[in-house]
C-alpha atoms as a PDB file:
ATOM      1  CA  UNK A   1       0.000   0.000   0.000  1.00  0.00           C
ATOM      2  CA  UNK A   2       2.660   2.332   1.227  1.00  0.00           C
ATOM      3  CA  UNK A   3       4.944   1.194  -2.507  1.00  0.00           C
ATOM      4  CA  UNK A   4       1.936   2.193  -4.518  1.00  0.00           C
ATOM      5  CA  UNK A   5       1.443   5.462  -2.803  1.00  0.00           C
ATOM      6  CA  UNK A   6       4.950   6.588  -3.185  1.00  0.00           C
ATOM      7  CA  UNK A   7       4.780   5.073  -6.918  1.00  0.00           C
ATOM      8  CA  UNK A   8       1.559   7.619  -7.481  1.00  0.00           C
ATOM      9  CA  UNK A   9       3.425  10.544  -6.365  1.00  0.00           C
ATOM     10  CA  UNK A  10       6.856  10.143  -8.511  1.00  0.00           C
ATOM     11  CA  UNK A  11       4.376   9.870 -11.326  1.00  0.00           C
ATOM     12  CA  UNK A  12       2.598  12.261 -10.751  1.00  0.00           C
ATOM     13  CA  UNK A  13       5.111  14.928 -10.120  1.00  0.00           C
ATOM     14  CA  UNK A  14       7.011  13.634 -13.180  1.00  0.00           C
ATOM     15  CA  UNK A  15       4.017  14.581 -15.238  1.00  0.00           C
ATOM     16  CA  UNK A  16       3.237  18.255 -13.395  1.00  0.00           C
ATOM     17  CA  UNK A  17       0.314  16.984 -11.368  1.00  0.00           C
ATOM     18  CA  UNK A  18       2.059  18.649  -7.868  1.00  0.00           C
ATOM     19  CA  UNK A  19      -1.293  18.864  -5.476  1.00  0.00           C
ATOM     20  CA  UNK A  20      -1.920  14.586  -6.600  1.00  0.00           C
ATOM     21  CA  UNK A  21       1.743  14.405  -5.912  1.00  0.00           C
ATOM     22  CA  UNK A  22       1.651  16.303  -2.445  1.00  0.00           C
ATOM     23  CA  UNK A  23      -1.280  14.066  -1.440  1.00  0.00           C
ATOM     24  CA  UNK A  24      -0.203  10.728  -2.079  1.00  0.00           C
ATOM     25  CA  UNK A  25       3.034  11.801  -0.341  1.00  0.00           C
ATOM     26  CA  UNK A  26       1.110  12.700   2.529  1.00  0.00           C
ATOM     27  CA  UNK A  27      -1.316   9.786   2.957  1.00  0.00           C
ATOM     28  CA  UNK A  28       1.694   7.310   2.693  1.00  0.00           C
ATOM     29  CA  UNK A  29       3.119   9.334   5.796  1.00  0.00           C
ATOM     30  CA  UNK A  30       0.338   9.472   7.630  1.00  0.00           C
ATOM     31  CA  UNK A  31      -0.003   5.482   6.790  1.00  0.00           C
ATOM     32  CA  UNK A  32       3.542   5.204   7.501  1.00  0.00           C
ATOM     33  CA  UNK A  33       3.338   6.585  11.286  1.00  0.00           C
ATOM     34  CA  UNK A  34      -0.330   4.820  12.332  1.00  0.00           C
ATOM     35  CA  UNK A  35       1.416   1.742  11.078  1.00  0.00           C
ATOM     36  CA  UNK A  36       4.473   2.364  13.368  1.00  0.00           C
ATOM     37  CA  UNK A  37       1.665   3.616  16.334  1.00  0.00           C
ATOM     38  CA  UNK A  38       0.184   0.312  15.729  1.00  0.00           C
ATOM     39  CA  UNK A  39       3.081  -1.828  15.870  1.00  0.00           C
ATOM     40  CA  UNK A  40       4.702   0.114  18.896  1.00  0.00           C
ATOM     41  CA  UNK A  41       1.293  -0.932  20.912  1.00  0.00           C
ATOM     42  CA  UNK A  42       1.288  -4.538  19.934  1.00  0.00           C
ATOM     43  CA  UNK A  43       4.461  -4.965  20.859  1.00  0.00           C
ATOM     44  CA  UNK A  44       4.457  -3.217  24.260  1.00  0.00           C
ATOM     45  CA  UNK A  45       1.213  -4.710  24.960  1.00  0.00           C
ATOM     46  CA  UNK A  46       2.683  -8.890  24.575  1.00  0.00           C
ATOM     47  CA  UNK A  47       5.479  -7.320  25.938  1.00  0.00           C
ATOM     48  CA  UNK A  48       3.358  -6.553  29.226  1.00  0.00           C
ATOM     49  CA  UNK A  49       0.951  -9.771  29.043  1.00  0.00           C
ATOM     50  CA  UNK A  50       4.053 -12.116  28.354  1.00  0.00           C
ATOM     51  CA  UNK A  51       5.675 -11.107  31.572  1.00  0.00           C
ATOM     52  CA  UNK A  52       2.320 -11.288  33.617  1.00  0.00           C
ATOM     53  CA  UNK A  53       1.831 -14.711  32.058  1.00  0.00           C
ATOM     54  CA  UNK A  54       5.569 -16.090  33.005  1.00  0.00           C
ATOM     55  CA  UNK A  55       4.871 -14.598  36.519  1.00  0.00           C
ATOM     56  CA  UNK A  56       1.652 -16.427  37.267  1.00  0.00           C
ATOM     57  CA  UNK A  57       2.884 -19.627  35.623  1.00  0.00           C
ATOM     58  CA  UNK A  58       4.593 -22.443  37.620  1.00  0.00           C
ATOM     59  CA  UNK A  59       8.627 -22.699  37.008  1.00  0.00           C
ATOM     60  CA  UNK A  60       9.403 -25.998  34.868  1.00  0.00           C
ATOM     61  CA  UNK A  61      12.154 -28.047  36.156  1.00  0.00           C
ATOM     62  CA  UNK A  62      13.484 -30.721  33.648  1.00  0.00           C
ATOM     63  CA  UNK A  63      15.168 -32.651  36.166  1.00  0.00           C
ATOM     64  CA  UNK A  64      12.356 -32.912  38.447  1.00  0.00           C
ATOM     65  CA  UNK A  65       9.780 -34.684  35.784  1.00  0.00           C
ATOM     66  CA  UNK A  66       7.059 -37.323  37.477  1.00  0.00           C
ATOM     67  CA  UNK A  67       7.028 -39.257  34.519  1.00  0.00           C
ATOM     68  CA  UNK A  68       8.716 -42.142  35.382  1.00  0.00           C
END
């Protein structure tokens, strides 16, 4: 999505069309930092749940296994 918008504006400012050119440069950065908001929240979020998670669960000992 980002490739094509970036594709529209070198096109279009290679032909003269500047506002089409200024707008497709703008919607790929706006895309470009929600996608990085997005991504920076998912990733501190598992960040947060995987260490809550390893907290409440049990500690695995390999040498202690009842399976015998």
């Amino acid at each position: 999505m980002g490739s094509d918008l970036f594709l529209i504006a070198i096109v279009a400012g290679a032909f003269g069309f500047t506002n089409i050119a200024a707008d497709a440069s703008q919607i790929g950065r706006i895309l470009f930092y929600l996608s990085l908001t997005v991504f920076l929240l998912i990733l501190l979020s598992g960040l947060f749940i995987f260490n809550k998670v390893k907290a409440v669960l049990p500690k695995f000992d390999p040498n202690n296994s009842k399976t015998t």
